[in-house]
Protein backbone atom coordinates (compact mmCIF):
# COMPACT_ATOMS: atom_id res chain seq x y z
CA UNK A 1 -17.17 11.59 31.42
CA UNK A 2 -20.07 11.98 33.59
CA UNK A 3 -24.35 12.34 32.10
CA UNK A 4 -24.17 15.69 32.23
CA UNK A 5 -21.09 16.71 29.82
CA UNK A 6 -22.51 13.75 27.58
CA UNK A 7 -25.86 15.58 27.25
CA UNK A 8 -24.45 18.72 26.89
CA UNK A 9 -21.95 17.49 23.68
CA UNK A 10 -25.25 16.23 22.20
CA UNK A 11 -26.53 19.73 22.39
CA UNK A 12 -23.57 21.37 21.39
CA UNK A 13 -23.91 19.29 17.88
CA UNK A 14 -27.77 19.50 17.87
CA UNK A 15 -26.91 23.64 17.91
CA UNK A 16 -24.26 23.26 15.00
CA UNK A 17 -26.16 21.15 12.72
CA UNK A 18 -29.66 22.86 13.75
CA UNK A 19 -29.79 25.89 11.21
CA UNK A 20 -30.07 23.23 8.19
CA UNK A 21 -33.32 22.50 9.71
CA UNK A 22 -34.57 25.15 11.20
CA UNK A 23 -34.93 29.41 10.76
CA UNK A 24 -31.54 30.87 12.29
CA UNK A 25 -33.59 33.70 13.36
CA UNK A 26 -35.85 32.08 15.64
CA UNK A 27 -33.16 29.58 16.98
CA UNK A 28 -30.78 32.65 17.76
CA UNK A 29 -34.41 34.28 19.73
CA UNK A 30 -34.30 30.98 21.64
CA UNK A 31 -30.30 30.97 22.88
CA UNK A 32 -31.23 34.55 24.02
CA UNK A 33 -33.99 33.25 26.14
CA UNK A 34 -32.44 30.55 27.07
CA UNK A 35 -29.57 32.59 28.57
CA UNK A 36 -32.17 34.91 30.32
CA UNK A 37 -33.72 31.65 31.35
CA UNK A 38 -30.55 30.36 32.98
CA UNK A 39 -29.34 33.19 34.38
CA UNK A 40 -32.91 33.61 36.00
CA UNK A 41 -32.76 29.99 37.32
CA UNK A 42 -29.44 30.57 39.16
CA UNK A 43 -30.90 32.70 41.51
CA UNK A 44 -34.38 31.24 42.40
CA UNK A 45 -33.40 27.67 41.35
CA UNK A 46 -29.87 27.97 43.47
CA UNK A 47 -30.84 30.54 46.14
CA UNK A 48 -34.06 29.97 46.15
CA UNK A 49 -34.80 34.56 45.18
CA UNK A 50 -37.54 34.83 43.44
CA UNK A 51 -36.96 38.95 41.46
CA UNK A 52 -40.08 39.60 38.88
CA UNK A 53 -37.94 42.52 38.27
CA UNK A 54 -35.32 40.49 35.69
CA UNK A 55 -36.99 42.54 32.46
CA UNK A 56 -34.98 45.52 34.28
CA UNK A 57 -31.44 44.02 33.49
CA UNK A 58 -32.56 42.10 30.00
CA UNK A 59 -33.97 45.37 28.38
CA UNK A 60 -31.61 47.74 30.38
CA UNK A 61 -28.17 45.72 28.71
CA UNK A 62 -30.51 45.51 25.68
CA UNK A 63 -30.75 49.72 25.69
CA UNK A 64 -27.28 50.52 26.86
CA UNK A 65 -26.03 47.93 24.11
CA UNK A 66 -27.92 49.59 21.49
CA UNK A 67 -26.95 53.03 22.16
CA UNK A 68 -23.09 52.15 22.24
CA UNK A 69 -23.45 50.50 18.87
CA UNK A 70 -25.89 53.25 17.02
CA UNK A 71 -24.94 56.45 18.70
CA UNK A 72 -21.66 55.96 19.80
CA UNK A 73 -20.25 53.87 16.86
CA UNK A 74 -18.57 52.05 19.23
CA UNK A 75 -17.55 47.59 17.88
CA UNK A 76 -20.81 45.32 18.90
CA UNK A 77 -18.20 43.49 21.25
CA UNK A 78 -17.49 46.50 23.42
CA UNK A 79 -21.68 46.96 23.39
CA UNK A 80 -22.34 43.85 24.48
CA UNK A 81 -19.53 43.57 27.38
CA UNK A 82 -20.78 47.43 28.20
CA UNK A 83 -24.31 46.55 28.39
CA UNK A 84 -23.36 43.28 30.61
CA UNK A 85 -21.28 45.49 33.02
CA UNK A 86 -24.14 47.83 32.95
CA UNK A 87 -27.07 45.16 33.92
CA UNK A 88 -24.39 43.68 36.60
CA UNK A 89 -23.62 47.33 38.06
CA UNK A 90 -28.04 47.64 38.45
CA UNK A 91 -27.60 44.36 40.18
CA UNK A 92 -25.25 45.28 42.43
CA UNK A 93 -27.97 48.53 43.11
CA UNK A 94 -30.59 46.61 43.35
CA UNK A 95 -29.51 43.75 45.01
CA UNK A 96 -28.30 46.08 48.36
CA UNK A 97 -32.04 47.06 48.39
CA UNK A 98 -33.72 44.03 47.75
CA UNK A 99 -31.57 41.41 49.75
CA UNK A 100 -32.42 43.16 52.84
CA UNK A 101 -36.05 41.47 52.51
CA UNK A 102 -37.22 37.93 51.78
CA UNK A 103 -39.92 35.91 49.85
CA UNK A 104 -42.94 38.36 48.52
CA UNK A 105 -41.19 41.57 49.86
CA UNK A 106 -38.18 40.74 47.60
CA UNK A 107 -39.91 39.73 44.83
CA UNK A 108 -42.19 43.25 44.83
CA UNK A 109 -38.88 45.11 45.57
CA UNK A 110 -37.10 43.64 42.52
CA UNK A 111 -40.52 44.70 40.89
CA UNK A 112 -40.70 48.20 41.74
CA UNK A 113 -37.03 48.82 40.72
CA UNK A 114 -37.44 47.08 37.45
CA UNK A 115 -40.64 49.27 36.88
CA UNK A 116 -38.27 52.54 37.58
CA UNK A 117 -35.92 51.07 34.84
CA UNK A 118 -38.91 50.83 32.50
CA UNK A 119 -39.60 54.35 33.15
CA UNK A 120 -36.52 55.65 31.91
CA UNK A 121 -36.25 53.60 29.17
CA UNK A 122 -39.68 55.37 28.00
CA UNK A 123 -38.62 58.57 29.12
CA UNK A 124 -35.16 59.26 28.55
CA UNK A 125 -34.26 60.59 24.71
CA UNK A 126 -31.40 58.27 24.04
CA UNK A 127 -33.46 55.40 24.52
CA UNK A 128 -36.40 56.89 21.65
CA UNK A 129 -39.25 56.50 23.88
CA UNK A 130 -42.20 54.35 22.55
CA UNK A 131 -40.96 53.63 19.27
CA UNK A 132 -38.02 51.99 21.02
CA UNK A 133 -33.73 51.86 20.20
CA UNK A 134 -34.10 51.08 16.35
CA UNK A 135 -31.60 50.18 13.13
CA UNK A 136 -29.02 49.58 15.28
CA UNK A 137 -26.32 47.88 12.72
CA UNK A 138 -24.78 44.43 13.65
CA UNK A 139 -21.26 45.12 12.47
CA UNK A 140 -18.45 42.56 12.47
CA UNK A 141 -16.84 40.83 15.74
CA UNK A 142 -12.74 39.74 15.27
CA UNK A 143 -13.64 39.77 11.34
CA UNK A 144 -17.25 38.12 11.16
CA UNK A 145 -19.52 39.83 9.40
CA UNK A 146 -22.83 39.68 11.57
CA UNK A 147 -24.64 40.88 8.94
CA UNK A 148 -25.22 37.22 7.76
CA UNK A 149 -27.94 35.59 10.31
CA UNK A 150 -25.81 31.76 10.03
CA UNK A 151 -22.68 33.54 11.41
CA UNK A 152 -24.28 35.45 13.38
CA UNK A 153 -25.92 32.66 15.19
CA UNK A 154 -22.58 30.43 15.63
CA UNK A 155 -21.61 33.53 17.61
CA UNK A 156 -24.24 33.39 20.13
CA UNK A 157 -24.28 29.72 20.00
CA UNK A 158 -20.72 30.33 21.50
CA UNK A 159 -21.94 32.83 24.14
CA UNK A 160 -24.65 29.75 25.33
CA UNK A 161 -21.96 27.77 25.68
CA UNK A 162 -19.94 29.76 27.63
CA UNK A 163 -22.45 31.14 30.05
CA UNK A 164 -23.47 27.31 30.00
CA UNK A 165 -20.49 26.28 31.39
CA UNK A 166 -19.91 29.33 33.68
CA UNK A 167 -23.47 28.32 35.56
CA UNK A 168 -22.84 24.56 35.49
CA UNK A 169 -19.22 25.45 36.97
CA UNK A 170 -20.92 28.03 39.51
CA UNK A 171 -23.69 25.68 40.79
CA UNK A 172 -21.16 22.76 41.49
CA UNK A 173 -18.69 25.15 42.85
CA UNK A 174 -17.96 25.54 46.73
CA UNK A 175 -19.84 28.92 46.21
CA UNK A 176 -22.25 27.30 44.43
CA UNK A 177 -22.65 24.68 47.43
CA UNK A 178 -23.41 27.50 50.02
CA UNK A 179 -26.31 29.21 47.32
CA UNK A 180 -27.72 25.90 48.07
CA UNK A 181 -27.58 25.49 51.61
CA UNK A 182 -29.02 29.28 51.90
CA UNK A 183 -31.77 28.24 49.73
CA UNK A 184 -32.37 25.22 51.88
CA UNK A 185 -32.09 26.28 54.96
CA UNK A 186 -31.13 29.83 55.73
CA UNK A 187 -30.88 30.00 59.37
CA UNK A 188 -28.31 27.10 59.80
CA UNK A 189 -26.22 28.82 57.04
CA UNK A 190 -25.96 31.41 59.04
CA UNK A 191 -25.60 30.21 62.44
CA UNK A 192 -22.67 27.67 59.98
CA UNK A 193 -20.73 31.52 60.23
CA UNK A 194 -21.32 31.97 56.33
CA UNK A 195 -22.09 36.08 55.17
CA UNK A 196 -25.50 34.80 53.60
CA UNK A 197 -26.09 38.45 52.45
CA UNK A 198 -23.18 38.72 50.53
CA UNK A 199 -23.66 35.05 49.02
CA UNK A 200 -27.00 36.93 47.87
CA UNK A 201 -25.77 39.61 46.43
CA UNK A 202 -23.03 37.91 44.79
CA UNK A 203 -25.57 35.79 43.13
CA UNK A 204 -28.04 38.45 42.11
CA UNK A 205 -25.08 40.58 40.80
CA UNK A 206 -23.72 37.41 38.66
CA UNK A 207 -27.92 36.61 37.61
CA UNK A 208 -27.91 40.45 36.55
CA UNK A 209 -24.89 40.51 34.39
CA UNK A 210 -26.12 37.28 32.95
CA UNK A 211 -29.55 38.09 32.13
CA UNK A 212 -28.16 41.67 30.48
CA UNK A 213 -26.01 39.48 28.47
CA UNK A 214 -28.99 37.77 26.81
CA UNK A 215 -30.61 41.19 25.89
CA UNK A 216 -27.25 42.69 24.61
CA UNK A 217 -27.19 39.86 21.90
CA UNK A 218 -30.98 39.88 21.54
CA UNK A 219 -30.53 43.44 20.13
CA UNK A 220 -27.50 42.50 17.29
CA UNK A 221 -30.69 39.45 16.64
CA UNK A 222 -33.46 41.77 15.47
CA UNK A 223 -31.36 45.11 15.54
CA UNK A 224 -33.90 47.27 18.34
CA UNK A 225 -34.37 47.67 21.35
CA UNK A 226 -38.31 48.28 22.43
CA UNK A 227 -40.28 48.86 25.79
CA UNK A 228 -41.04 45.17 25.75
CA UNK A 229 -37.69 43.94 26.57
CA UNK A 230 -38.05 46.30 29.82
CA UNK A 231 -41.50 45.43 30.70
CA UNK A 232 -42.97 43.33 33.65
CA UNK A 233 -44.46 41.20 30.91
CA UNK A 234 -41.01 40.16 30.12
CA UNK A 235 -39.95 39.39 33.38
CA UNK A 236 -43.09 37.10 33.75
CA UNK A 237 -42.36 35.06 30.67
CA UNK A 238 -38.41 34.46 32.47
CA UNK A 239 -40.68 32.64 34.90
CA UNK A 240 -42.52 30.66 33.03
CA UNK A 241 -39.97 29.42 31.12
CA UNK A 242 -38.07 28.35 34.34
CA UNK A 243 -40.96 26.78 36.12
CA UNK A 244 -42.27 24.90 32.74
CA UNK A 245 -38.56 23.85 32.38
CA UNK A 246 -37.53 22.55 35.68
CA UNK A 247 -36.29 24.90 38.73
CA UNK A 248 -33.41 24.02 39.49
CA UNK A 249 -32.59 21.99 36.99
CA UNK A 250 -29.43 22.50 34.84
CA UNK A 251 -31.13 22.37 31.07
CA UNK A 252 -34.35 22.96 32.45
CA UNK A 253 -34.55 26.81 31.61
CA UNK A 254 -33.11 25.94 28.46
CA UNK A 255 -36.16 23.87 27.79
CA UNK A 256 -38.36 25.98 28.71
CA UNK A 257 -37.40 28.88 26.69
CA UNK A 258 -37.22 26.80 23.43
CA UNK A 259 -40.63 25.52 24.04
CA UNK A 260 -42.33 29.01 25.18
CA UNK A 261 -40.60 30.79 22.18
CA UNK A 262 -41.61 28.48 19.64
CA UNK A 263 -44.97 28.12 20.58
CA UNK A 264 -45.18 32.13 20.73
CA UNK A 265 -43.54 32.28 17.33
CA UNK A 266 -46.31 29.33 15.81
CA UNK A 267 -48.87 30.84 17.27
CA UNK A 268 -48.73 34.62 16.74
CA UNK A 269 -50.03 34.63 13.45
CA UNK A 270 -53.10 31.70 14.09
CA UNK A 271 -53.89 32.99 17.25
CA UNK A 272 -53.17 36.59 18.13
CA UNK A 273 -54.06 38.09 21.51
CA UNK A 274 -54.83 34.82 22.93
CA UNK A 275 -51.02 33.94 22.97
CA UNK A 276 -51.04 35.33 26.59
CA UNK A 277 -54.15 33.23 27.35
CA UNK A 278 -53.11 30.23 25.79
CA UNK A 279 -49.37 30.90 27.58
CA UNK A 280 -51.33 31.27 31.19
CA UNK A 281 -53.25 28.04 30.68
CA UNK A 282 -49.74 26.44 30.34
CA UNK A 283 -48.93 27.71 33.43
CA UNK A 284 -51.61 26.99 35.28
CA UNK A 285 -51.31 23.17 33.82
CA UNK A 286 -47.34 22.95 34.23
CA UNK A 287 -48.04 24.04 37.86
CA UNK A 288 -50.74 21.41 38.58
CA UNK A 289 -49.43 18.14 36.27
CA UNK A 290 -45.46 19.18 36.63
CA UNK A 291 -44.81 20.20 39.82
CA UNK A 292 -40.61 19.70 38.95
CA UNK A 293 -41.26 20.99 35.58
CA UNK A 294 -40.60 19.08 32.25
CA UNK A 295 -36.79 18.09 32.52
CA UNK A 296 -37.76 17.97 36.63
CA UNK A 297 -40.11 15.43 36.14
CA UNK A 298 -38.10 13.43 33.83
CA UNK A 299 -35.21 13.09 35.97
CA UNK A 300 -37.55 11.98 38.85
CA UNK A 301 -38.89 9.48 35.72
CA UNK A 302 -35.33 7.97 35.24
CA UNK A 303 -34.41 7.77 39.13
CA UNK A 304 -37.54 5.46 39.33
CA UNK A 305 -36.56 3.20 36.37
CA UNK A 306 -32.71 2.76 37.65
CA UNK A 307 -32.23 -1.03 38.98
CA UNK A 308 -31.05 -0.28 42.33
């Protein structure tokens, strides 16, 4: 049993016994993130694509989810794998337009489409405009009532797992291997006879679905969908929570998330607007003091102390 599993059992029993301690509401607002956060990191931490245009496929599955479940009556399951198809299926879009560019110029493509997404989300009627997708009812998945926030949040707590081990099984995958060597170094991937834009999209489609994933369950959470989950602010905070984490680092965005939404949820009500402020000065200070991010640093921390 190699480090990683080990850690990964530890946090697998730190997430069971955690709702004794702590409010289930919050910790289920931190899986979400944490998923976004992963997904995120598979594509710039692995392929080295930086999209500010994520918010797109979070609040788009987040939209499509709610709709299914409100409108349609249709079970939360078939919301939540409809609004992951549907985030995958903008990926696919998106990706064929933005792949086609590199560095800046994908990252502003990735922008633009995500600000088309927000768009509609404000201006289509299904989606109730400014006031957002709301009382959308939780239901009951294979028997469990959502309706209670502690079984509710074993169920997501079983979605992190599973995308955890899809991206830990993607990253040290052969696929996984050739994200890394196009991240590295493009040009000899290429010239190595690998289709590098298809590895791309590929990624960016799987990233997509991922990332919609996180908003479909965000929505059975706190029961709306708003503007916010579309909005570029959103798709900055993904970011952030990566980079303070560790890029490319397996737990990394998990550790980022937990530590950008709790400090967001402890300080909304002592500090107010300057959230965003005090949230930029982290950034500015993660950038400058942890270069790898937290769980970055720390592994560069624990190569030094290992006897050789």
């Amino acid at each position: 049993m190699n480090r990683c599993t080990l850690w990964m059992l530890l946090l697998i029993a730190l997430g069971i016994a955690a709702p004794t301690v702590f409010y289930p509401v919050l910790l289920m607002k931190i899986l979400c993130f944490a998923i976004f956060a992963s997904a995120f990191n598979l594509l710039l931490g692995y392929t080295g694509l930086l999209s500010f245009g994520h918010a797109a496929f979070f609040g788009g599955a987040a939209y499509v989810t709610g709709y299914l479940i409100k409108d349609m009556a249709l079970p939360p399951l078939v919301g939540i794998l409809a609004g992951t198809l549907a985030a995958a299926f903008m990926g696919g879009l998106v990706g064929l337009l933005a792949i086609r560019r590199q560095g800046i110029y994908f990252a502003m493509i990735t922008l633009a489409m995500a600000q088309m997404v927000y768009f509609l989300c404000l201006q289509l009627p299904q989606t109730g405009g400014e006031d957002g997708l709301q009382g959308v009812p939780r239901g009951s998945i294979v028997g469990l009532d959502l309706n209670n926030d502690l079984t509710l949040y074993y169920v997501i707590l079983l979605f992190f797992i599973a995308v955890f081990a899809l991206i830990y099984r993607t990253i040290h995958s052969p696929f996984g291997q050739i994200l890394k060597a196009i991240r590295e170094n493009e040009p000899r991937a290429i010239s190595l006879g690998y289709d590098v834009a298809r590895y791309k999209l590929l990624a960016f489609v799987l990233s997509s679905g991922l990332a919609g994933l996180a908003g479909a369950l965000k929505v059975l959470v706190f029961k709306f969908a708003t503007l916010t989950d579309a909005h570029w602010h959103t798709s900055g905070e993904v970011v952030l929570m990566t980079i303070l984490g560790g890029i490319g680092t397996v737990f990394g965005p998990a550790v980022g998330a937990t530590i950008i939404v709790t400090l967001e949820s402890q300080l909304a009500d002592k500090a107010g607007s300057l959230v965003t402020v005090i949230m930029g000065f982290i950034f500015v200070l993660c950038v400058l003091m942890f270069r790898k991010g937290i769980v970055g640093e720390l592994l560069e921390l624990l190569k030094g102390v290992r006897p050789h």
